[in-house]
C-alpha atoms as a PDB file:
ATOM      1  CA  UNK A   1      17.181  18.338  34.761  1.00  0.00           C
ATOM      2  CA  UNK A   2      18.812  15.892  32.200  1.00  0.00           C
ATOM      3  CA  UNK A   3      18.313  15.747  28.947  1.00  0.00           C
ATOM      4  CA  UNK A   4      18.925  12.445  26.418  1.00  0.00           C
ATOM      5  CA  UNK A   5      21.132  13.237  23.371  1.00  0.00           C
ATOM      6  CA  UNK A   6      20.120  11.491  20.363  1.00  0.00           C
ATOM      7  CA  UNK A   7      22.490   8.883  19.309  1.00  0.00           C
ATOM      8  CA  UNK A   8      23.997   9.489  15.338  1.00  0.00           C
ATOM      9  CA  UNK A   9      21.484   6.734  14.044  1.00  0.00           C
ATOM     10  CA  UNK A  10      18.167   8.468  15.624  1.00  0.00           C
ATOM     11  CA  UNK A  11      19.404  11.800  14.219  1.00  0.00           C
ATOM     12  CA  UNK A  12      19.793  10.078  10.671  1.00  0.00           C
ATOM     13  CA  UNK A  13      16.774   8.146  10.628  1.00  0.00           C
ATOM     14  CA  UNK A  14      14.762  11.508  11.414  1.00  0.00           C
ATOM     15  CA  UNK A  15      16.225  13.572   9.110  1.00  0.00           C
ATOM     16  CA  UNK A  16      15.571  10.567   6.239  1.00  0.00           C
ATOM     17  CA  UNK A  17      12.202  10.874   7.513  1.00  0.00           C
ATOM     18  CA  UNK A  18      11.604  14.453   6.564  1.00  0.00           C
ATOM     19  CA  UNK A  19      13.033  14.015   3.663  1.00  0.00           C
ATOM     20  CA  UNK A  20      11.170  11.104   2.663  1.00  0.00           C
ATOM     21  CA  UNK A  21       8.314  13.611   3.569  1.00  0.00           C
ATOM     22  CA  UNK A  22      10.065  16.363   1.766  1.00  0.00           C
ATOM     23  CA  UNK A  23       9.813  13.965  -1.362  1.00  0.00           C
ATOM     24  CA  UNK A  24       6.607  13.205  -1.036  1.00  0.00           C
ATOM     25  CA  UNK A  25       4.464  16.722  -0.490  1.00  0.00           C
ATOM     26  CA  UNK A  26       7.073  17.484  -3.631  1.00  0.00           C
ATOM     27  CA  UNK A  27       5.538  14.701  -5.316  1.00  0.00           C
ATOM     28  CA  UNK A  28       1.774  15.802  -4.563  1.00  0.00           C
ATOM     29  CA  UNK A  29       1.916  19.435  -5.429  1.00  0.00           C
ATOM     30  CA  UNK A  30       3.837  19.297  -8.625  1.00  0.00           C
ATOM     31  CA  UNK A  31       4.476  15.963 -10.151  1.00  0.00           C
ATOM     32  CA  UNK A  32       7.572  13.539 -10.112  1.00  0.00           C
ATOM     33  CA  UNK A  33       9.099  15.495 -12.388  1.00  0.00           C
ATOM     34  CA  UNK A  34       9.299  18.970  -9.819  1.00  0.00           C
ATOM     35  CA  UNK A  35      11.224  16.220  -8.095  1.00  0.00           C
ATOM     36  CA  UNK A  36      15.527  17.138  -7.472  1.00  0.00           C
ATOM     37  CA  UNK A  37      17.574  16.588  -4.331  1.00  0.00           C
ATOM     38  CA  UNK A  38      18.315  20.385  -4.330  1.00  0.00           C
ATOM     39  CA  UNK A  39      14.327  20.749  -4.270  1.00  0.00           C
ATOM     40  CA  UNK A  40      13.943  17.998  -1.463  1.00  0.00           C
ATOM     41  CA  UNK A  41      16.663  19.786   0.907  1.00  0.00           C
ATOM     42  CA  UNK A  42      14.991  23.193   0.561  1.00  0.00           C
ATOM     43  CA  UNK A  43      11.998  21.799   1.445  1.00  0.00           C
ATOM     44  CA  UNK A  44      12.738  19.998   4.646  1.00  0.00           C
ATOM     45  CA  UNK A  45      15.393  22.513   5.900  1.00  0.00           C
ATOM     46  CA  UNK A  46      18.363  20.389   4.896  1.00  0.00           C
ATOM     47  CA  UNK A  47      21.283  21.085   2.584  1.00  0.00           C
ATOM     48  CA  UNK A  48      21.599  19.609  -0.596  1.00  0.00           C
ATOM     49  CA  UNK A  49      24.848  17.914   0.019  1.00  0.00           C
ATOM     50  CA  UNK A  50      22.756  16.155   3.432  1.00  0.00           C
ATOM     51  CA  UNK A  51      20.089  14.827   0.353  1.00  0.00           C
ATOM     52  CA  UNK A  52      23.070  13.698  -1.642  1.00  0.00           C
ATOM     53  CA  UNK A  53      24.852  11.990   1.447  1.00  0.00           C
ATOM     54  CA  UNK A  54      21.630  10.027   2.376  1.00  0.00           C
ATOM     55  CA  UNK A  55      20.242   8.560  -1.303  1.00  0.00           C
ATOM     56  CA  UNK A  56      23.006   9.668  -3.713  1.00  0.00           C
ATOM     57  CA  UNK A  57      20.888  10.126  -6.721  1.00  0.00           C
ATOM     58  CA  UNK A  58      17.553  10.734  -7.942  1.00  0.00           C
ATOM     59  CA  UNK A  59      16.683   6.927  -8.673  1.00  0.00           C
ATOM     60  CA  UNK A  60      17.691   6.013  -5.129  1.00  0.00           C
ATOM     61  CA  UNK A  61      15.312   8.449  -3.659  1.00  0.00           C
ATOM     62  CA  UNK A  62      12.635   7.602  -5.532  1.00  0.00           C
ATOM     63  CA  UNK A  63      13.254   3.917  -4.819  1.00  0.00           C
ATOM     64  CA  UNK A  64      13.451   4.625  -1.029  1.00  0.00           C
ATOM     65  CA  UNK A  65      10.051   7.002  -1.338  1.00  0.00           C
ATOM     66  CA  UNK A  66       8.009   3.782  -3.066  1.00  0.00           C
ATOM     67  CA  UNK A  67       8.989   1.855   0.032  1.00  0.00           C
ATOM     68  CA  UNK A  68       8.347   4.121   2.497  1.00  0.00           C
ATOM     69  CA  UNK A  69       4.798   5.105   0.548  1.00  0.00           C
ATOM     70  CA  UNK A  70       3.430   1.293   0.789  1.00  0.00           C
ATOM     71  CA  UNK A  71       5.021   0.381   3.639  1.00  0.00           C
ATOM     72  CA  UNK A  72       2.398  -0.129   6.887  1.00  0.00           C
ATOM     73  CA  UNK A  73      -0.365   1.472   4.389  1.00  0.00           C
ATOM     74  CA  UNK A  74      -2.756  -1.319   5.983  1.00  0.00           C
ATOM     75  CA  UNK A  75      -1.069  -1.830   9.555  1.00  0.00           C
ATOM     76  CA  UNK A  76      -1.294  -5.443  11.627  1.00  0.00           C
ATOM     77  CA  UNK A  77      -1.288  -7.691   8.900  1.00  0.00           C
ATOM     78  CA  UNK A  78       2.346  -8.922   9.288  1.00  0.00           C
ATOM     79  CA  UNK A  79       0.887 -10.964  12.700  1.00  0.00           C
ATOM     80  CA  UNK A  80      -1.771 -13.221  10.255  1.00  0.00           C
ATOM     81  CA  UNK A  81      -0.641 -16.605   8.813  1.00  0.00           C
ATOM     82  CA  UNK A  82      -1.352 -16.410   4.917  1.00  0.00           C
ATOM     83  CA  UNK A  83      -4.712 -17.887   3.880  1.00  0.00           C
ATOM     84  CA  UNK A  84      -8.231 -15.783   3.336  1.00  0.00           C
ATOM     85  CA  UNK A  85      -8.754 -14.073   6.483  1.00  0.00           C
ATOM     86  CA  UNK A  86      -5.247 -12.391   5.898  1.00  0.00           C
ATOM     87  CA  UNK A  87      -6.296 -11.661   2.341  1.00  0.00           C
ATOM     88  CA  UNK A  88      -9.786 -10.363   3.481  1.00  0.00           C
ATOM     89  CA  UNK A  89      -8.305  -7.940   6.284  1.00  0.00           C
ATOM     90  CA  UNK A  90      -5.994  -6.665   3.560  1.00  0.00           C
ATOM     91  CA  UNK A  91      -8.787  -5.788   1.138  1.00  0.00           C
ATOM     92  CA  UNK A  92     -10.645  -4.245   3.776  1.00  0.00           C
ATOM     93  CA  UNK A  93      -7.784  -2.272   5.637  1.00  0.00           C
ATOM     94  CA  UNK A  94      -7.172  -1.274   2.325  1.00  0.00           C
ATOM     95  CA  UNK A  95     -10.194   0.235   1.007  1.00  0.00           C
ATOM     96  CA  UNK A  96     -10.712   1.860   4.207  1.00  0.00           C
ATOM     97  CA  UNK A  97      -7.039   3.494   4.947  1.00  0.00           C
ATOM     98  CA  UNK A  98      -7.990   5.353   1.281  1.00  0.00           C
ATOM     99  CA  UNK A  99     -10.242   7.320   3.167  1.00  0.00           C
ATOM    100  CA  UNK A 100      -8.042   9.547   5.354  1.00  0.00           C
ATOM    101  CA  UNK A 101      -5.048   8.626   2.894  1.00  0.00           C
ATOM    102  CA  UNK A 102      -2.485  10.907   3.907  1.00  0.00           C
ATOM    103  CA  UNK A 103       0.756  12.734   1.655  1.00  0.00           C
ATOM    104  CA  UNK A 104       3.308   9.788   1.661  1.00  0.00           C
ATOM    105  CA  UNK A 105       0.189   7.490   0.460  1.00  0.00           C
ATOM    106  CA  UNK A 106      -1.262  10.033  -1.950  1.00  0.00           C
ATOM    107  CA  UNK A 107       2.600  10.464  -3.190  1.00  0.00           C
ATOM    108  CA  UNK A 108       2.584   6.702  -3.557  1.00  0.00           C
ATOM    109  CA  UNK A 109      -1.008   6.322  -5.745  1.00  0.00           C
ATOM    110  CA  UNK A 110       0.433   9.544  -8.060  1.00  0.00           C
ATOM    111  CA  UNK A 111       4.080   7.408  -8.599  1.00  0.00           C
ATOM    112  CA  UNK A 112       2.327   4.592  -9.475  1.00  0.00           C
ATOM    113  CA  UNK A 113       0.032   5.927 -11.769  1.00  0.00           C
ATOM    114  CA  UNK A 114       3.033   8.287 -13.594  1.00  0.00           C
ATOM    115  CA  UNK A 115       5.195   4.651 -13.656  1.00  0.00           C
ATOM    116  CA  UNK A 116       3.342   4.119 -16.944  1.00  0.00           C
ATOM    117  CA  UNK A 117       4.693   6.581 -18.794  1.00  0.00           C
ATOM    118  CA  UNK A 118       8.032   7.433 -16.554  1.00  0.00           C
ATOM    119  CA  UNK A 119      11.299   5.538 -17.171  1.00  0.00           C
ATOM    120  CA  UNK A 120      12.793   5.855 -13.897  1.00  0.00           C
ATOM    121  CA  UNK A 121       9.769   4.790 -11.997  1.00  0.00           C
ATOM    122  CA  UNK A 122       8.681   1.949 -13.926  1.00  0.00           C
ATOM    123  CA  UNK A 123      11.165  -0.628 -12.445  1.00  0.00           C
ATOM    124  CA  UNK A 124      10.769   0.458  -9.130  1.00  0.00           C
ATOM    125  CA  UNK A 125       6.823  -0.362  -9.177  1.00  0.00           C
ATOM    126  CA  UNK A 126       7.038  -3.485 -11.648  1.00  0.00           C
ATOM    127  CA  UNK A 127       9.278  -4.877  -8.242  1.00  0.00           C
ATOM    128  CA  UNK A 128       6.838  -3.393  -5.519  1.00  0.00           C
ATOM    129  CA  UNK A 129       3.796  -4.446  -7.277  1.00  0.00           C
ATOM    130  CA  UNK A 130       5.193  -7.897  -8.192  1.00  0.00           C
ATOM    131  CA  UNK A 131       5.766  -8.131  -4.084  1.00  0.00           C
ATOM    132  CA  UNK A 132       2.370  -7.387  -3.697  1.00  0.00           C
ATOM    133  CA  UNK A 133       1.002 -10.025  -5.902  1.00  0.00           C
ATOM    134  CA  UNK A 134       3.249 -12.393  -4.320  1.00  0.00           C
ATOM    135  CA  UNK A 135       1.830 -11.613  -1.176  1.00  0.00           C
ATOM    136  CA  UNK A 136      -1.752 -12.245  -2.784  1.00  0.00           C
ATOM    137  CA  UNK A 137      -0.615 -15.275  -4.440  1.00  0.00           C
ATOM    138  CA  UNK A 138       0.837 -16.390  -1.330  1.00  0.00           C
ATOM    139  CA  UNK A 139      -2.722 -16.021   0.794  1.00  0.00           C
ATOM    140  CA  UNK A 140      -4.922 -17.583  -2.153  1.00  0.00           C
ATOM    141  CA  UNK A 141      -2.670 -20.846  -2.473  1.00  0.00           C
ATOM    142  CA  UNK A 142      -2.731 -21.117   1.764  1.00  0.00           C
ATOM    143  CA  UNK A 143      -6.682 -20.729   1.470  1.00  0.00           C
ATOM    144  CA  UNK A 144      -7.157 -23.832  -1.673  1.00  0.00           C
ATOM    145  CA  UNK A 145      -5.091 -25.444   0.566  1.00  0.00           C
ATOM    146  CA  UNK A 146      -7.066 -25.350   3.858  1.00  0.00           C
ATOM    147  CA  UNK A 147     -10.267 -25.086   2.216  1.00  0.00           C
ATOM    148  CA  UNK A 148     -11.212 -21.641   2.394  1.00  0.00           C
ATOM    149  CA  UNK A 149     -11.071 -20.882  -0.942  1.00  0.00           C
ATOM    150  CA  UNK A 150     -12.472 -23.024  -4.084  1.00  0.00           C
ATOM    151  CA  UNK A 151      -9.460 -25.266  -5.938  1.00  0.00           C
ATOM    152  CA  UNK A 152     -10.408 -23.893  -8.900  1.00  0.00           C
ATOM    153  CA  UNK A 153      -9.234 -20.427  -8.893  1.00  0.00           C
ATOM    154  CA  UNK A 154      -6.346 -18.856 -10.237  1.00  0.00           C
ATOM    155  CA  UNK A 155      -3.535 -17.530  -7.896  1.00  0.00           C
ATOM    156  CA  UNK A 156      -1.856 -15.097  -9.980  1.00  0.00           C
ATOM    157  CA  UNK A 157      -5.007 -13.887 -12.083  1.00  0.00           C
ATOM    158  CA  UNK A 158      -6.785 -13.069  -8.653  1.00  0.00           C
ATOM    159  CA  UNK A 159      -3.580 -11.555  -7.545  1.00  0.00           C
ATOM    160  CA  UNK A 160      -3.537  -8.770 -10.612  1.00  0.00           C
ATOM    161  CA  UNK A 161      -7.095  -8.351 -10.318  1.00  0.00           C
ATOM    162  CA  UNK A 162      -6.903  -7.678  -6.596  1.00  0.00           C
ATOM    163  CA  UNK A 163      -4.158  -4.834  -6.925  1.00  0.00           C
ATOM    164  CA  UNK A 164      -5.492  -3.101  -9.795  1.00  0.00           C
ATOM    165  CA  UNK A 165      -8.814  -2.974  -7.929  1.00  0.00           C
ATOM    166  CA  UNK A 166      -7.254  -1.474  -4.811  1.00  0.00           C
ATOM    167  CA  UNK A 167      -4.932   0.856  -6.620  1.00  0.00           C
ATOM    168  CA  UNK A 168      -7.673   2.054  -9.000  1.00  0.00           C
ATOM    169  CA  UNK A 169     -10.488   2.247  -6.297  1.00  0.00           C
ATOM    170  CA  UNK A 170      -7.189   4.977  -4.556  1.00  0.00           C
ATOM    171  CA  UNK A 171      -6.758   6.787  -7.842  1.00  0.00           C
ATOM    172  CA  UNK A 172     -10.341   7.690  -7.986  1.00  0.00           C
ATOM    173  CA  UNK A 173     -10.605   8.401  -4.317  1.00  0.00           C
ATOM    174  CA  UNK A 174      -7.852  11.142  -5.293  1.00  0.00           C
ATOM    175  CA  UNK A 175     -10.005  12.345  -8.031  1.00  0.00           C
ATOM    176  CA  UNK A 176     -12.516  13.132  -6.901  1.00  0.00           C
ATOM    177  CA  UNK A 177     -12.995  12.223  -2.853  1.00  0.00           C
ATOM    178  CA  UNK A 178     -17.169  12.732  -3.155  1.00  0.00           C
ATOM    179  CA  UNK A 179     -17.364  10.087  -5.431  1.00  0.00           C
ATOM    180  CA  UNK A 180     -16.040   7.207  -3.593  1.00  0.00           C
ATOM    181  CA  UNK A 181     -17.370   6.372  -0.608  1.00  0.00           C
ATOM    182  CA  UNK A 182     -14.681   3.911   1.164  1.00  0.00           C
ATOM    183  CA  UNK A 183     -16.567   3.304   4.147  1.00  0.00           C
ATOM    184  CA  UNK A 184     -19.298   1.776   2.183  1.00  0.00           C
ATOM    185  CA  UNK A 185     -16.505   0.124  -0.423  1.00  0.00           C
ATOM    186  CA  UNK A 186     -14.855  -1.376   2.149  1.00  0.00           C
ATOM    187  CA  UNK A 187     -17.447  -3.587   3.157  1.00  0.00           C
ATOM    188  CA  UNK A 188     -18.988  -4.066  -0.620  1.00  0.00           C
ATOM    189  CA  UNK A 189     -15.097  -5.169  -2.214  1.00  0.00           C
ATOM    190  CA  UNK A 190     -14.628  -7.069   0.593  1.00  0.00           C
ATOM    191  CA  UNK A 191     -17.526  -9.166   0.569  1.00  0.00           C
ATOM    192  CA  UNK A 192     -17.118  -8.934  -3.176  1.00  0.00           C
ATOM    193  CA  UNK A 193     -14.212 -10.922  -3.022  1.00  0.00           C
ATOM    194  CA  UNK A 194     -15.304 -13.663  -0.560  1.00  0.00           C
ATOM    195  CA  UNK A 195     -18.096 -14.844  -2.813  1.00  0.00           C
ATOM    196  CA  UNK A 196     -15.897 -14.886  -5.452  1.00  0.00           C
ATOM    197  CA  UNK A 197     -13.807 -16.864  -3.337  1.00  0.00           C
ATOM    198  CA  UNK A 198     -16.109 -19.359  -1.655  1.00  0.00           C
ATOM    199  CA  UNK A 199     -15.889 -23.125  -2.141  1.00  0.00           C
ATOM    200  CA  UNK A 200     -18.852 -23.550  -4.444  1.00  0.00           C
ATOM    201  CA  UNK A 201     -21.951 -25.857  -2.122  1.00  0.00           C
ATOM    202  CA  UNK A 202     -23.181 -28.742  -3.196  1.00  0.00           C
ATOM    203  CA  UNK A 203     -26.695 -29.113  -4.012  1.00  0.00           C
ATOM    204  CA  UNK A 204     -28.639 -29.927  -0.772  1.00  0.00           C
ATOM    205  CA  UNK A 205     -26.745 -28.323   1.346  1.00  0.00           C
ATOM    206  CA  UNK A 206     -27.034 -25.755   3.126  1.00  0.00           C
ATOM    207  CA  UNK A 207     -23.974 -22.907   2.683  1.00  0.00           C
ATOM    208  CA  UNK A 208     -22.679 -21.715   6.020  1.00  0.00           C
ATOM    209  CA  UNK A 209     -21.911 -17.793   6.023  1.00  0.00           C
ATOM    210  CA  UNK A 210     -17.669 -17.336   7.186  1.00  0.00           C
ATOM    211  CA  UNK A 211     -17.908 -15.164  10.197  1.00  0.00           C
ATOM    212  CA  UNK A 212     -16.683 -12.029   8.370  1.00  0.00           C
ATOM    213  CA  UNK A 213     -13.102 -10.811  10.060  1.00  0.00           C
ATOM    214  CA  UNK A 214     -13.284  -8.116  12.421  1.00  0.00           C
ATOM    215  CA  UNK A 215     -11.289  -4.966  11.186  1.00  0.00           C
ATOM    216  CA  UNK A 216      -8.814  -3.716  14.375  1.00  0.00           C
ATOM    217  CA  UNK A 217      -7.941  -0.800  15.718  1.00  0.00           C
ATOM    218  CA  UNK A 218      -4.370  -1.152  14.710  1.00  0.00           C
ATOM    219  CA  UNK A 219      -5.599  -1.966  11.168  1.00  0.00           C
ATOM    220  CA  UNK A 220      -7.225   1.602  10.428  1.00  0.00           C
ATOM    221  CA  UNK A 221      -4.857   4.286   8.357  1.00  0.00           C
ATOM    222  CA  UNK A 222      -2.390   6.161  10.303  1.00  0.00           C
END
């Protein structure tokens, strides 16, 4: 019987990975501010000079947590040219991943929200949610372009309006769960948003329904 030794990289991507995870469970029970690198070695099994050796400080861990928090949250959409379907899916996959929203996500929602009001986060999710707009702004200006969206609209103010939705619609969801149903909300913000969206009709003529995207398997929450 063989057996496949792991090389040096797949032995220090896993151990980042519960750490990361380390981080974030730290994050959930008691607040960014239980947060230490002697805290997040303890809790994965790892010594603190191993947490040192991987981020180096505090800042860097928390830097490399906000990326690994957002990252995939709404899975699939990297395949999808920019324009309203893209932004539709992400709305949706969105809305709906907040329903079985697991530690690294809810770790993400709680940083966020405690960026306010904490130095040390605040730069860290001014730049992630600044990519996320861009991403937003990105789709809107592809769909004015092709059609799919009305010329009229406002790329960056739907782009701000969009995220602060999404990330407030996740805050309550952690809440109080009972309260937000995302199954429903999923659909609702979704259609929501391609109303709001739509080319406005000329009188006369009769407005043709979009064929509403259909959500796939790879786009539900891990």
């Amino acid at each position: 019987m063989t057996t496949t030794r792991r090389t040096q990289q797949e032995r220090r991507d896993q151990a980042e990975a519960a750490l990361l995870g380390a981080a974030a469970e730290l994050v959930v029970e008691q607040g960014v501010r239980s947060l230490t690198l002697a805290r997040v070695g303890e809790r994965a099994g790892y010594s603190r000079g191993l947490v040192t050796h991987h981020f180096g400080s505090k800042q860097v861990l928390l830097e490399r947590l906000a990326r690994a928090t957002q990252t995939g949250f709404v899975p699939g959409l990297g395949d999808l040219s920019p324009g309203l379907d893209r932004l539709l899916r992400l709305i949706e996959g969105y809305v709906g991943a907040l329903g079985g929203v697991g530690v690294l996500n809810r770790a993400f929602l709680l940083l966020w929200a405690e960026a306010a009001t904490a130095s040390e986060l605040a730069p860290i999710f001014r730049e992630r949610d600044e990519a996320f707009r861009a991403d937003l702004r990105e789709d809107v200006t592809a769909g004015i372009d092709d059609g799919t969206i009305r010329p009229d609209v406002e790329a960056g103010e739907v782009a701000v309006a969009v995220v602060g939705q999404l990330r407030g619609i996740g805050l309550q969801r952690l809440l109080d769960a009972e309260a937000v149903d995302t199954e429903r909300l999923r659909h609702s913000v979704t259609e929501y948003w391609r109303r709001t969206l739509a080319p406005h009709v000329p009188d006369g003529v009769t407005a043709q329904r979009p064929r509403r995207p259909q959500r796939r398997a790879a786009d539900a929450a891990s």
